[in-house]
PDBML (XML) file of the C-alpha atoms, coordinates in Angstrom:
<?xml version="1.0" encoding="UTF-8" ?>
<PDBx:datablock datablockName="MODEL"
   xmlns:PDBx="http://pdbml.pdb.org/schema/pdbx-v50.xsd"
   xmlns:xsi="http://www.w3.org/2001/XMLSchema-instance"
   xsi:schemaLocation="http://pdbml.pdb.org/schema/pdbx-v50.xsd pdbx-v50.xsd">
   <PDBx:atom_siteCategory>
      <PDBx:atom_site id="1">
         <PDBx:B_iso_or_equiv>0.00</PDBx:B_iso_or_equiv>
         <PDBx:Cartn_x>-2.731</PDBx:Cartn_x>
         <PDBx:Cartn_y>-14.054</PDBx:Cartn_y>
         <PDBx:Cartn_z>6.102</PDBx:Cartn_z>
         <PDBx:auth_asym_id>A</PDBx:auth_asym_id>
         <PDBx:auth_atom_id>CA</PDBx:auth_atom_id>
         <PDBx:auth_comp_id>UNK</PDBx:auth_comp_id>
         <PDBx:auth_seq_id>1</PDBx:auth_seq_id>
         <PDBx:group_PDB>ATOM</PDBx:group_PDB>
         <PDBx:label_alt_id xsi:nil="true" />
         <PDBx:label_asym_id>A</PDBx:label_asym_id>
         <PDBx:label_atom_id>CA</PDBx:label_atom_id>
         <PDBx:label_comp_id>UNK</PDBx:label_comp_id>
         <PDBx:label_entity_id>1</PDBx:label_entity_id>
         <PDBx:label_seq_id>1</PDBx:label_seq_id>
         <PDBx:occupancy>1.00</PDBx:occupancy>
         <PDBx:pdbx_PDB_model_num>1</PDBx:pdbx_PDB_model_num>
         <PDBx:type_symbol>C</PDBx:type_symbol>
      </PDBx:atom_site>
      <PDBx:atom_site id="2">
         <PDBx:B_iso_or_equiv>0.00</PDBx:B_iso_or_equiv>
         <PDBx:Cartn_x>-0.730</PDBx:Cartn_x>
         <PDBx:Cartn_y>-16.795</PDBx:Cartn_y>
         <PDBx:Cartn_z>4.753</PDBx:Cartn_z>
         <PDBx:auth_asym_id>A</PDBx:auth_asym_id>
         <PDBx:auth_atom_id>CA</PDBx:auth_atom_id>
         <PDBx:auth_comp_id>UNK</PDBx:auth_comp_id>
         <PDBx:auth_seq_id>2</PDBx:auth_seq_id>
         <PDBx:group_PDB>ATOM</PDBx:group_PDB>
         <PDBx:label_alt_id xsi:nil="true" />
         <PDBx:label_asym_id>A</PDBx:label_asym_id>
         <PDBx:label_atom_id>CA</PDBx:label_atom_id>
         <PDBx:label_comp_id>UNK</PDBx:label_comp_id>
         <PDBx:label_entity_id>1</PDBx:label_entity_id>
         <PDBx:label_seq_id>2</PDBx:label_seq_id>
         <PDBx:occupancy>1.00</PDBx:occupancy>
         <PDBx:pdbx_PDB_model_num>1</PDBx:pdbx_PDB_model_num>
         <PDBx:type_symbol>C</PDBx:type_symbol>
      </PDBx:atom_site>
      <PDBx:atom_site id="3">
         <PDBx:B_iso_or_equiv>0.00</PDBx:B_iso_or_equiv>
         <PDBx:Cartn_x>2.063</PDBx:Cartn_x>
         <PDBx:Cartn_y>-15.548</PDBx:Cartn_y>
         <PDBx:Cartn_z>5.618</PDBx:Cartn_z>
         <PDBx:auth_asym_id>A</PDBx:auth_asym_id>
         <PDBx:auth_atom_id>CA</PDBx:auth_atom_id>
         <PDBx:auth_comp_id>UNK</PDBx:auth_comp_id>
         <PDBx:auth_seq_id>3</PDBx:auth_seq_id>
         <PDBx:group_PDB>ATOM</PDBx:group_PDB>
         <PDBx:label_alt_id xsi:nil="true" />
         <PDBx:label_asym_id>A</PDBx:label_asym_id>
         <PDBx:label_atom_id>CA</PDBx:label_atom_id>
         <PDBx:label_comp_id>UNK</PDBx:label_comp_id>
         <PDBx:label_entity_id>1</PDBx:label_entity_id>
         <PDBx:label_seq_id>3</PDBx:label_seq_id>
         <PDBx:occupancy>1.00</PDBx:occupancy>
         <PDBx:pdbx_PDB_model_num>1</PDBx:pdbx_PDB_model_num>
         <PDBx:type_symbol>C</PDBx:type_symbol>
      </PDBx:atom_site>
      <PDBx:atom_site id="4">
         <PDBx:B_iso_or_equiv>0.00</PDBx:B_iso_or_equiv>
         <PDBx:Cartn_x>1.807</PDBx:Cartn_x>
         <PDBx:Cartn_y>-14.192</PDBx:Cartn_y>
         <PDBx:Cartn_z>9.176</PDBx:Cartn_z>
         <PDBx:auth_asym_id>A</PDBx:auth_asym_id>
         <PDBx:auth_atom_id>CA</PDBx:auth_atom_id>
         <PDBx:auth_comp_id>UNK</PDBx:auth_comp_id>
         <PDBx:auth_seq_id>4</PDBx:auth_seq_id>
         <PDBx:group_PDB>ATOM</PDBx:group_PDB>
         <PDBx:label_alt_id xsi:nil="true" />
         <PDBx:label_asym_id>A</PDBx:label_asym_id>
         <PDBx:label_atom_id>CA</PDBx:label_atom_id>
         <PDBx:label_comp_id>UNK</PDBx:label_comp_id>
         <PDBx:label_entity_id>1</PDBx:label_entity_id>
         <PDBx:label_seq_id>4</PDBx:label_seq_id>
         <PDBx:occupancy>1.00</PDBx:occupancy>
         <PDBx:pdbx_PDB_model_num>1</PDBx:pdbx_PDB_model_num>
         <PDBx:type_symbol>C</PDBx:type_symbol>
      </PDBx:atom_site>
      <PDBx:atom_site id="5">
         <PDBx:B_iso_or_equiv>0.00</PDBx:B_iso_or_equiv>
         <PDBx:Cartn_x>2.019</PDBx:Cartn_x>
         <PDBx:Cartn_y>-10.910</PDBx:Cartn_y>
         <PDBx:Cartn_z>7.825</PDBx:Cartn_z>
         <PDBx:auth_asym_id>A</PDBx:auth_asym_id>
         <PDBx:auth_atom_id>CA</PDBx:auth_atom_id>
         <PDBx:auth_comp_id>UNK</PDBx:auth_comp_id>
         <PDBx:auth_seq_id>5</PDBx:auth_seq_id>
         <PDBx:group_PDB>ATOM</PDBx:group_PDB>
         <PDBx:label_alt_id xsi:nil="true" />
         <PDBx:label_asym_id>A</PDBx:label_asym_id>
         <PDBx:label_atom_id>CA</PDBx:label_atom_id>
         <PDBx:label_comp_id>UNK</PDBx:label_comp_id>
         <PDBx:label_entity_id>1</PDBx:label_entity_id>
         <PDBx:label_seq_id>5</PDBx:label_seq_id>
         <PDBx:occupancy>1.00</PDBx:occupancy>
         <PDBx:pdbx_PDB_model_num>1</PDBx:pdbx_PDB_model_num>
         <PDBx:type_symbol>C</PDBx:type_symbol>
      </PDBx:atom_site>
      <PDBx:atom_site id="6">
         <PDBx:B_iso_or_equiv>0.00</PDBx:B_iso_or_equiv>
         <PDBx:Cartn_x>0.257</PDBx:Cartn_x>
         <PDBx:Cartn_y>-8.129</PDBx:Cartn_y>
         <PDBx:Cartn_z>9.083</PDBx:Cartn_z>
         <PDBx:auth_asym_id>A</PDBx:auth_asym_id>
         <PDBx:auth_atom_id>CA</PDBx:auth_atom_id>
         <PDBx:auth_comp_id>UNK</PDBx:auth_comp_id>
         <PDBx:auth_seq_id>6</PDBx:auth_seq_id>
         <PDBx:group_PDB>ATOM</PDBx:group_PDB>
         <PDBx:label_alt_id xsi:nil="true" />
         <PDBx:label_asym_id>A</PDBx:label_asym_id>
         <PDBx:label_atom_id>CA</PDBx:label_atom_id>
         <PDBx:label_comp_id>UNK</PDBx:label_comp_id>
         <PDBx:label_entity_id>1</PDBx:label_entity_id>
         <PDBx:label_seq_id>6</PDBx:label_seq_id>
         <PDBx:occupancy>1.00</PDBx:occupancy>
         <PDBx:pdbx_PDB_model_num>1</PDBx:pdbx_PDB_model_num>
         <PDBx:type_symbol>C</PDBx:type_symbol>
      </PDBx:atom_site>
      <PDBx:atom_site id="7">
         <PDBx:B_iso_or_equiv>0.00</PDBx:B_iso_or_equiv>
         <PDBx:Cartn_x>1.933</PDBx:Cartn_x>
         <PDBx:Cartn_y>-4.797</PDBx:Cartn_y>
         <PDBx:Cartn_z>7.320</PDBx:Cartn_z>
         <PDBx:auth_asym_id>A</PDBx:auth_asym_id>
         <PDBx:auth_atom_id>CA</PDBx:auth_atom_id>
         <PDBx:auth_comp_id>UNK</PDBx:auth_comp_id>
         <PDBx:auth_seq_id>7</PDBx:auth_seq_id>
         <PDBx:group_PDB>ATOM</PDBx:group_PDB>
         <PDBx:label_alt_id xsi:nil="true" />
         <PDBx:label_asym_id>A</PDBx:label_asym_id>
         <PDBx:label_atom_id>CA</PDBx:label_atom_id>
         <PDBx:label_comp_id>UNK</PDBx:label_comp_id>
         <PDBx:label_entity_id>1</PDBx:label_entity_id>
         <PDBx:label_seq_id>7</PDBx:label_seq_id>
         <PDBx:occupancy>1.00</PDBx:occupancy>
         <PDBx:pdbx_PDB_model_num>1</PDBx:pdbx_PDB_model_num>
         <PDBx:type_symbol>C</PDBx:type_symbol>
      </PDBx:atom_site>
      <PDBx:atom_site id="8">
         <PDBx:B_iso_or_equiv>0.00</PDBx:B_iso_or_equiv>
         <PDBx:Cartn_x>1.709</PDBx:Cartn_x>
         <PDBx:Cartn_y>-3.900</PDBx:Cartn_y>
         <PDBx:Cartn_z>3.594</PDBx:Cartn_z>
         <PDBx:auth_asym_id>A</PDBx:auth_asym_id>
         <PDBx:auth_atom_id>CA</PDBx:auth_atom_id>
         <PDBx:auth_comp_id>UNK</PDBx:auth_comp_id>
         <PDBx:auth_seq_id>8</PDBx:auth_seq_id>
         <PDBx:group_PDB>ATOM</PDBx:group_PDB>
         <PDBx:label_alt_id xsi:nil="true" />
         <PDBx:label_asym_id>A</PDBx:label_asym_id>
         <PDBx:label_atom_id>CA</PDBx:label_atom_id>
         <PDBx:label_comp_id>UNK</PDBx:label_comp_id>
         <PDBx:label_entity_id>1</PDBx:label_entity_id>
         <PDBx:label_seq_id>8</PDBx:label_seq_id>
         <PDBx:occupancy>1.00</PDBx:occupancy>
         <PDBx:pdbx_PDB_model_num>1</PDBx:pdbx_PDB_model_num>
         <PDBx:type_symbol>C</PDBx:type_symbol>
      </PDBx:atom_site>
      <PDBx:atom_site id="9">
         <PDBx:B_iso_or_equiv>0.00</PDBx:B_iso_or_equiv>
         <PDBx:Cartn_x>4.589</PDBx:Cartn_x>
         <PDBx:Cartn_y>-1.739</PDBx:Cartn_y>
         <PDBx:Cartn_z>2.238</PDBx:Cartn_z>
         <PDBx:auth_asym_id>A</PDBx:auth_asym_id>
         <PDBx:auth_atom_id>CA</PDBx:auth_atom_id>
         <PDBx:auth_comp_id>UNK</PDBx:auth_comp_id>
         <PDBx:auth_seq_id>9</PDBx:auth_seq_id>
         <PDBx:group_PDB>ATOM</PDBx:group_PDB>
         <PDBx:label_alt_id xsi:nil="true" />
         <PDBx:label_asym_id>A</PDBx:label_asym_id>
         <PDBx:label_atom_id>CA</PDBx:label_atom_id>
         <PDBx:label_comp_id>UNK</PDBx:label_comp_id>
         <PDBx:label_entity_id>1</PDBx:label_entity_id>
         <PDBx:label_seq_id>9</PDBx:label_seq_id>
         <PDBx:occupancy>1.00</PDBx:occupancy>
         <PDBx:pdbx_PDB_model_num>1</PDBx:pdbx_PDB_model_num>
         <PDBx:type_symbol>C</PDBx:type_symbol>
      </PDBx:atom_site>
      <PDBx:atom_site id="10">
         <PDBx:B_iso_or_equiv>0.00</PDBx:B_iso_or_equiv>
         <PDBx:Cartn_x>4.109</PDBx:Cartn_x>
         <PDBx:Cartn_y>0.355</PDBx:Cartn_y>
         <PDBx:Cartn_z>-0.446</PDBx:Cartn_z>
         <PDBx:auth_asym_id>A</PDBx:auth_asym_id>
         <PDBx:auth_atom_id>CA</PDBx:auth_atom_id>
         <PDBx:auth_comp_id>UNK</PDBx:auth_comp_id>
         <PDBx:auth_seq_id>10</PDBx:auth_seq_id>
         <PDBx:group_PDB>ATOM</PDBx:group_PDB>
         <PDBx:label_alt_id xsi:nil="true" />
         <PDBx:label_asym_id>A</PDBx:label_asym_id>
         <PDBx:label_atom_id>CA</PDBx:label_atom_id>
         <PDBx:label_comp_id>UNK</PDBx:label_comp_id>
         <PDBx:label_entity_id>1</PDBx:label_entity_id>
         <PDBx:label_seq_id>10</PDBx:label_seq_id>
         <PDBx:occupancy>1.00</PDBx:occupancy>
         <PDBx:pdbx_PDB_model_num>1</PDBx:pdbx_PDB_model_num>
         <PDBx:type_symbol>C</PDBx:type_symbol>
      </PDBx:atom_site>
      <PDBx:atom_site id="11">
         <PDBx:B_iso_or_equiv>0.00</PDBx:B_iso_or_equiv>
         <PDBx:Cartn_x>6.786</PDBx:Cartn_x>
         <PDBx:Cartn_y>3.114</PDBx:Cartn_y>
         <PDBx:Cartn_z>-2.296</PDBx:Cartn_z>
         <PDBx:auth_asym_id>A</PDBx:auth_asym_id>
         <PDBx:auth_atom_id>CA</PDBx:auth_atom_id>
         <PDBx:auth_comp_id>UNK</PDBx:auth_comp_id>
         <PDBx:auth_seq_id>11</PDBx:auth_seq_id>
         <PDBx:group_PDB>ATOM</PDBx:group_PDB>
         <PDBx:label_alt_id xsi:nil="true" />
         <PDBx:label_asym_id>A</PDBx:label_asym_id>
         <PDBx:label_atom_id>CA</PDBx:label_atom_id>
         <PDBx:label_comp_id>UNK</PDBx:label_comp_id>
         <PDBx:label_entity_id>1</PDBx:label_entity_id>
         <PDBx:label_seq_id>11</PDBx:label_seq_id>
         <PDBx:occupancy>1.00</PDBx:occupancy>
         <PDBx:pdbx_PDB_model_num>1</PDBx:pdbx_PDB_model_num>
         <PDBx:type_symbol>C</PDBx:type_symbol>
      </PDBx:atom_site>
      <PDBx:atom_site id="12">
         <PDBx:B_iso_or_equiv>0.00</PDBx:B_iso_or_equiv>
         <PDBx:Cartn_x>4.559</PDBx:Cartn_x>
         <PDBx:Cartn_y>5.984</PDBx:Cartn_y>
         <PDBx:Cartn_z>-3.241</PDBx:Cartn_z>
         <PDBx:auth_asym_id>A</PDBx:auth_asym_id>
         <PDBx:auth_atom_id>CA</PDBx:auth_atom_id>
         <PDBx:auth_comp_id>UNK</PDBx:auth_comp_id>
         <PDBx:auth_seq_id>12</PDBx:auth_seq_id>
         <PDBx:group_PDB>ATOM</PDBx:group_PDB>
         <PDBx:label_alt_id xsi:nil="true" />
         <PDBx:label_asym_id>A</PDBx:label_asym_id>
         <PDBx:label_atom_id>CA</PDBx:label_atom_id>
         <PDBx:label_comp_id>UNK</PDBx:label_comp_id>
         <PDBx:label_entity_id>1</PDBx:label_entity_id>
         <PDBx:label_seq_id>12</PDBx:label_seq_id>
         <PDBx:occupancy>1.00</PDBx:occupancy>
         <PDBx:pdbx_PDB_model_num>1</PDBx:pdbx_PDB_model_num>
         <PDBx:type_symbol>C</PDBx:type_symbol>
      </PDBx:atom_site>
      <PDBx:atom_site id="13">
         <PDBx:B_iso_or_equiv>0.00</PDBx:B_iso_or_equiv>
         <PDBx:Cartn_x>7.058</PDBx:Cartn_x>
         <PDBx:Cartn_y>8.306</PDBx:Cartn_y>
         <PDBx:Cartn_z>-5.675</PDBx:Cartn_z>
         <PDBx:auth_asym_id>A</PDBx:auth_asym_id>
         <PDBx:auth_atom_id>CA</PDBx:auth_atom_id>
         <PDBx:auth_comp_id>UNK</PDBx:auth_comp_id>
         <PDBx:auth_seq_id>13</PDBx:auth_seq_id>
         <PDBx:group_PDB>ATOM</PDBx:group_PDB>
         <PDBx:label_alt_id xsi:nil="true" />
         <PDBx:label_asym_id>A</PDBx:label_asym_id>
         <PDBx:label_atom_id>CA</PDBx:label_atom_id>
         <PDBx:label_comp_id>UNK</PDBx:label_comp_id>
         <PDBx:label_entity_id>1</PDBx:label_entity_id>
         <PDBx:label_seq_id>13</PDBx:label_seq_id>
         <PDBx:occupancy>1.00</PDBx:occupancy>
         <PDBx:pdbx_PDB_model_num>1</PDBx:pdbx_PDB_model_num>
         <PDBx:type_symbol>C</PDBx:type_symbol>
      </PDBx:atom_site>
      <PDBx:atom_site id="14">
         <PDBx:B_iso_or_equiv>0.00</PDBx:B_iso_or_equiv>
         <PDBx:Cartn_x>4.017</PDBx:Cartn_x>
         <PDBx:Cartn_y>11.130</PDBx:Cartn_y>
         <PDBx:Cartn_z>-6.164</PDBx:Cartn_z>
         <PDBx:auth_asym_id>A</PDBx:auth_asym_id>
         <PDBx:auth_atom_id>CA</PDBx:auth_atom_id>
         <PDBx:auth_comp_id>UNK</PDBx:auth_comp_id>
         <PDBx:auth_seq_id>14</PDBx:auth_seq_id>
         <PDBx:group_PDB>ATOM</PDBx:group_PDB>
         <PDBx:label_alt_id xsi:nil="true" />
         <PDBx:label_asym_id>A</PDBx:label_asym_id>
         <PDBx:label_atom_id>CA</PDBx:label_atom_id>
         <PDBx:label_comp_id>UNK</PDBx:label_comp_id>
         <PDBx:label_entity_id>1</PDBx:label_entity_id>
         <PDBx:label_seq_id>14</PDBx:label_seq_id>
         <PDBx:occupancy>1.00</PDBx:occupancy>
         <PDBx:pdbx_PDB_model_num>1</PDBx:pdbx_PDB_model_num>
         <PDBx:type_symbol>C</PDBx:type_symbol>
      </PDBx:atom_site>
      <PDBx:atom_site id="15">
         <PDBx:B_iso_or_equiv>0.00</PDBx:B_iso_or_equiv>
         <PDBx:Cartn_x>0.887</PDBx:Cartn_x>
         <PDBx:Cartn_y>11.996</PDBx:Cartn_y>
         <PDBx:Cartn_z>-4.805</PDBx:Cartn_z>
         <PDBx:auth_asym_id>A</PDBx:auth_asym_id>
         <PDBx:auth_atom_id>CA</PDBx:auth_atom_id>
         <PDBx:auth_comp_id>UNK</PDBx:auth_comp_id>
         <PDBx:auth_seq_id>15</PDBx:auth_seq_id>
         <PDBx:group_PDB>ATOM</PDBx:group_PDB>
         <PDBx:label_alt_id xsi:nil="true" />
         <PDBx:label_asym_id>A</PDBx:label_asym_id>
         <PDBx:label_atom_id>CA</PDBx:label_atom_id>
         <PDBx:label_comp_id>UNK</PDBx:label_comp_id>
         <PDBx:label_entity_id>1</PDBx:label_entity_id>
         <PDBx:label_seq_id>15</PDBx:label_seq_id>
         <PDBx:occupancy>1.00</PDBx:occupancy>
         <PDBx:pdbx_PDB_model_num>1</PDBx:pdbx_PDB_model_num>
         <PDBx:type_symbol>C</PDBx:type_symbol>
      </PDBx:atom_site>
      <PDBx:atom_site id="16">
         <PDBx:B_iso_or_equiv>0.00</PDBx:B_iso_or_equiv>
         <PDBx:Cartn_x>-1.289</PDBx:Cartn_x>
         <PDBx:Cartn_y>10.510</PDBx:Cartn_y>
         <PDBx:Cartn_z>-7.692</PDBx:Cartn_z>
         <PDBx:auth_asym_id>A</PDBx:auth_asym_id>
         <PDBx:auth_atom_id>CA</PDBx:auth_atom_id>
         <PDBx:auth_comp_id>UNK</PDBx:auth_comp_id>
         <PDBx:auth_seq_id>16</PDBx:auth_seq_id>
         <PDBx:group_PDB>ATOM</PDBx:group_PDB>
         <PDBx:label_alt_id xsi:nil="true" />
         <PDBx:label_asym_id>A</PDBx:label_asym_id>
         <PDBx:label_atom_id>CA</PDBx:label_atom_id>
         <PDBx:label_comp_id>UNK</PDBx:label_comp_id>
         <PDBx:label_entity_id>1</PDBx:label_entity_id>
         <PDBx:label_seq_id>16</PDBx:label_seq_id>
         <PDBx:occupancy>1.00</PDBx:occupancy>
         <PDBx:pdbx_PDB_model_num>1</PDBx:pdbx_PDB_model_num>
         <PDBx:type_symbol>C</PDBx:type_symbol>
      </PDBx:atom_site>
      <PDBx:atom_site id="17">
         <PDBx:B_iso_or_equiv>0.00</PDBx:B_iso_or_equiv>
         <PDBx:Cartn_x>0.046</PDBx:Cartn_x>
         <PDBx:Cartn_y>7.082</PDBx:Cartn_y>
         <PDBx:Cartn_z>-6.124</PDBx:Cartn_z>
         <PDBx:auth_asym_id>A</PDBx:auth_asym_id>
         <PDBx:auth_atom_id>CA</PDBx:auth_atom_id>
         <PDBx:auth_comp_id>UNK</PDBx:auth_comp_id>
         <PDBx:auth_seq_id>17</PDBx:auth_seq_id>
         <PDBx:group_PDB>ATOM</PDBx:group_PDB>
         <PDBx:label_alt_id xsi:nil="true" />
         <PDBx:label_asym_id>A</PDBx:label_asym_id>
         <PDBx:label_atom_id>CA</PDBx:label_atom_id>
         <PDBx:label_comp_id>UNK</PDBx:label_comp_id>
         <PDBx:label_entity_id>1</PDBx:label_entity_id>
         <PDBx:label_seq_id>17</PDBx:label_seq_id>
         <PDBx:occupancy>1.00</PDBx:occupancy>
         <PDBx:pdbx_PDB_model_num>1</PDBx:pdbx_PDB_model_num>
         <PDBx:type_symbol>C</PDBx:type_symbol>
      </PDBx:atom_site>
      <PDBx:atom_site id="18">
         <PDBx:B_iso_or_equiv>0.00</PDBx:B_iso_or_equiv>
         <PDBx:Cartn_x>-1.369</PDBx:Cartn_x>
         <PDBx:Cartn_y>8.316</PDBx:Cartn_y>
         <PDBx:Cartn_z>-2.956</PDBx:Cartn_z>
         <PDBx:auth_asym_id>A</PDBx:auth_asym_id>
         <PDBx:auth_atom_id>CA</PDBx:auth_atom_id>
         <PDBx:auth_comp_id>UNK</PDBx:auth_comp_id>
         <PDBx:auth_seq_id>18</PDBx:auth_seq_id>
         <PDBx:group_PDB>ATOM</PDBx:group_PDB>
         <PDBx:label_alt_id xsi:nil="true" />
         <PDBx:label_asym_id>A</PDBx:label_asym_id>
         <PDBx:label_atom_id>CA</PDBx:label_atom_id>
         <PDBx:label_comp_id>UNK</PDBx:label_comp_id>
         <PDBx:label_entity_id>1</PDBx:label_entity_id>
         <PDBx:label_seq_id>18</PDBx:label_seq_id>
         <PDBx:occupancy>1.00</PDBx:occupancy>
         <PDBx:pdbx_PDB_model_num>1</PDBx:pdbx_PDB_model_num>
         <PDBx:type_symbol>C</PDBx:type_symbol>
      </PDBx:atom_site>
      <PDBx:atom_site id="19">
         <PDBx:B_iso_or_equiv>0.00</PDBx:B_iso_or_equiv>
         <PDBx:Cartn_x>-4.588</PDBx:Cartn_x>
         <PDBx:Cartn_y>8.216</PDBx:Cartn_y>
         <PDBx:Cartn_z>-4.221</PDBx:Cartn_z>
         <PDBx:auth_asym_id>A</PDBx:auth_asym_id>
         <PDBx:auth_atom_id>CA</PDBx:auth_atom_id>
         <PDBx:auth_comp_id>UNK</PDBx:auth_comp_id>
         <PDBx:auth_seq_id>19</PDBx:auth_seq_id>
         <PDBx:group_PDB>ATOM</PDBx:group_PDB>
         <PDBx:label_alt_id xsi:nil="true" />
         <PDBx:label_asym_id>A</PDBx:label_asym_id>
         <PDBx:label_atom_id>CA</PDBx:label_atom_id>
         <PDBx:label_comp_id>UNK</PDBx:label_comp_id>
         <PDBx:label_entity_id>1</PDBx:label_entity_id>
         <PDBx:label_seq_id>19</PDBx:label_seq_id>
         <PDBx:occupancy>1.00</PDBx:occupancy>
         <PDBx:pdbx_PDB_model_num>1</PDBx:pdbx_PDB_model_num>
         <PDBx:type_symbol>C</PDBx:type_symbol>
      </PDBx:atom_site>
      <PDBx:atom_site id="20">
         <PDBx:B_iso_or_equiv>0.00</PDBx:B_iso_or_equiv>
         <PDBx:Cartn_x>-4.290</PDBx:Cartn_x>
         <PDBx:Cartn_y>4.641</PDBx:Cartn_y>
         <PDBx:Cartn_z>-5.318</PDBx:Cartn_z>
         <PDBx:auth_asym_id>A</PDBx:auth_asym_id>
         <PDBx:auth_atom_id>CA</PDBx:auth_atom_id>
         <PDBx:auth_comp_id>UNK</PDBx:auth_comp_id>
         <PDBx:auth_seq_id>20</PDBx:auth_seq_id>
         <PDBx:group_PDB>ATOM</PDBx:group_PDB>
         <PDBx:label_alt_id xsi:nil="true" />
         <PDBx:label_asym_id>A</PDBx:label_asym_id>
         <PDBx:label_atom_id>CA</PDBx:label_atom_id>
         <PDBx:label_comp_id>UNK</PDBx:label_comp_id>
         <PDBx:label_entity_id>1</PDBx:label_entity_id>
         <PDBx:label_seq_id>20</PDBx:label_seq_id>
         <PDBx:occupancy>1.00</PDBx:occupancy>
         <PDBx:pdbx_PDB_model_num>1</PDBx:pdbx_PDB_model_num>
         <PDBx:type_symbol>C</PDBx:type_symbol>
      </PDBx:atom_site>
      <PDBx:atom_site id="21">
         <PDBx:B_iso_or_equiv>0.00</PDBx:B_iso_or_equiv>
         <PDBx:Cartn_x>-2.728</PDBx:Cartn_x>
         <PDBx:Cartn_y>3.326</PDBx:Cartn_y>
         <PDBx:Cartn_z>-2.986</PDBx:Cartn_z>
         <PDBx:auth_asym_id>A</PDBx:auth_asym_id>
         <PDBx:auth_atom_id>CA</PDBx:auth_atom_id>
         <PDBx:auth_comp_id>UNK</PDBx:auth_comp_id>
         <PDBx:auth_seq_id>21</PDBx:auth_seq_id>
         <PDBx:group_PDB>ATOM</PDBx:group_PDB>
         <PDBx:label_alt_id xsi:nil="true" />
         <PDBx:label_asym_id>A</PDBx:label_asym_id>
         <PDBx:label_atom_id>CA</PDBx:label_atom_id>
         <PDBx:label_comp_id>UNK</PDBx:label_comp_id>
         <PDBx:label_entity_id>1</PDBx:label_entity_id>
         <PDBx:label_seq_id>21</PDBx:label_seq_id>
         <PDBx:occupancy>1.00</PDBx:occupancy>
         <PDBx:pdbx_PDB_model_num>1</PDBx:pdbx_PDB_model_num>
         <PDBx:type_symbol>C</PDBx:type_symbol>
      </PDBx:atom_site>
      <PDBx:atom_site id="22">
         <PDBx:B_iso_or_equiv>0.00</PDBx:B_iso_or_equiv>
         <PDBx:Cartn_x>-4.916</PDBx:Cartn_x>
         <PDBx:Cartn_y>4.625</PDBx:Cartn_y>
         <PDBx:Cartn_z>-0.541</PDBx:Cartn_z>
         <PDBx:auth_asym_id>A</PDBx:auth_asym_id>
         <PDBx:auth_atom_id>CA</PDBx:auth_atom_id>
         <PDBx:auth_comp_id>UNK</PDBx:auth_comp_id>
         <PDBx:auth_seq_id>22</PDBx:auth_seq_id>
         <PDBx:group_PDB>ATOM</PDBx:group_PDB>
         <PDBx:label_alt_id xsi:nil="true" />
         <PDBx:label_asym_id>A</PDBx:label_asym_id>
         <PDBx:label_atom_id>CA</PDBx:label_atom_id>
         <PDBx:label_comp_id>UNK</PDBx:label_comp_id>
         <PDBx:label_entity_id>1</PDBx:label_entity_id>
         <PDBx:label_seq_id>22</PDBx:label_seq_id>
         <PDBx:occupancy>1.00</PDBx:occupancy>
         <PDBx:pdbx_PDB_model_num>1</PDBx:pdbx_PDB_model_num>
         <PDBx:type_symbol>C</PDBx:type_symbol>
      </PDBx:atom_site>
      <PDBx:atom_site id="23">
         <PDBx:B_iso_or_equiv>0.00</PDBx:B_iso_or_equiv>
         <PDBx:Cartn_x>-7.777</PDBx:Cartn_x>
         <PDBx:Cartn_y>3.111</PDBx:Cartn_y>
         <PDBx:Cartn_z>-2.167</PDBx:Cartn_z>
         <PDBx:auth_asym_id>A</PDBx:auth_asym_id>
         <PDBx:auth_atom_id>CA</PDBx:auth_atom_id>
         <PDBx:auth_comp_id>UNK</PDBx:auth_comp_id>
         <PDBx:auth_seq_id>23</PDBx:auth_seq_id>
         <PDBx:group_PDB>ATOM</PDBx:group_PDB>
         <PDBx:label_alt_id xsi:nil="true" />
         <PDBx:label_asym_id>A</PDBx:label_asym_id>
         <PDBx:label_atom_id>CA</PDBx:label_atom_id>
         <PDBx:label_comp_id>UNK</PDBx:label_comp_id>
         <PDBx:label_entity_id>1</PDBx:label_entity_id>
         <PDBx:label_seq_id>23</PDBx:label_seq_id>
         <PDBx:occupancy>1.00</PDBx:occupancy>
         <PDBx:pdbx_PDB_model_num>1</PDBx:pdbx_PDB_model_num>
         <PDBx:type_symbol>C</PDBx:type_symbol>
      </PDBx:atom_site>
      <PDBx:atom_site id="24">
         <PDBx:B_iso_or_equiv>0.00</PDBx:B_iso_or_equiv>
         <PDBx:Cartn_x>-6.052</PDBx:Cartn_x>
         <PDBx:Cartn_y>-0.401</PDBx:Cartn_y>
         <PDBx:Cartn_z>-2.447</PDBx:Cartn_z>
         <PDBx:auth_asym_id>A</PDBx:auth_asym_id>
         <PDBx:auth_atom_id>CA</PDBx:auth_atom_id>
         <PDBx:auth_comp_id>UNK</PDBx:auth_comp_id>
         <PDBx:auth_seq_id>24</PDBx:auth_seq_id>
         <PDBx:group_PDB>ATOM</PDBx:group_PDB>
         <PDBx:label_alt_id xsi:nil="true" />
         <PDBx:label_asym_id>A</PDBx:label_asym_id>
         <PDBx:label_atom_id>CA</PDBx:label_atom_id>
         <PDBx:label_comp_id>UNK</PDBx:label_comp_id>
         <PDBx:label_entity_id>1</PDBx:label_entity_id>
         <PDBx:label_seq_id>24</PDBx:label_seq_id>
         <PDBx:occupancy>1.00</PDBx:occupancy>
         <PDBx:pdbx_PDB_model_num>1</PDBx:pdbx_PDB_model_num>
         <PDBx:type_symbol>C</PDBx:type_symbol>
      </PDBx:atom_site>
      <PDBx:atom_site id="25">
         <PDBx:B_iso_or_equiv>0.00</PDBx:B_iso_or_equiv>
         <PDBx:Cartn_x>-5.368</PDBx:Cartn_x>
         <PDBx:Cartn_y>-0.248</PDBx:Cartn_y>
         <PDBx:Cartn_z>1.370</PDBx:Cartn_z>
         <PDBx:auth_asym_id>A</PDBx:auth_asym_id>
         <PDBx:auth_atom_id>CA</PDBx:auth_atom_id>
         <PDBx:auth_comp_id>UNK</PDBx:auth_comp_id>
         <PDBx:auth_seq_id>25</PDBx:auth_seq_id>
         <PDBx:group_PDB>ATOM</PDBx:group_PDB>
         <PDBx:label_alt_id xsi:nil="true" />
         <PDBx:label_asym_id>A</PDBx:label_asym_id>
         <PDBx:label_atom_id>CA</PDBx:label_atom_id>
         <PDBx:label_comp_id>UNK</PDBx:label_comp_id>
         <PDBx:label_entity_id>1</PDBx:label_entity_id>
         <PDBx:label_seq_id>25</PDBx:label_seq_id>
         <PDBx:occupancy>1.00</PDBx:occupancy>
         <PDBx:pdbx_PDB_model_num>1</PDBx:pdbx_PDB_model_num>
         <PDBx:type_symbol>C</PDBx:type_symbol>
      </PDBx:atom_site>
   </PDBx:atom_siteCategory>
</PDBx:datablock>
């Protein structure tokens, strides 16, 4: 919000990232 930003980007290198990233979104 601070910074006008409205997209996250995240490197996901296997699915078990997937699963936690998902969550964090």
């Amino acid at each position: 919000k601070t910074k006008g930003a409205n997209v996250i980007v995240k490197g996901l290198r296997v699915i078990s990232d997937y699963e936690r990233e998902c969550q964090m979104a």
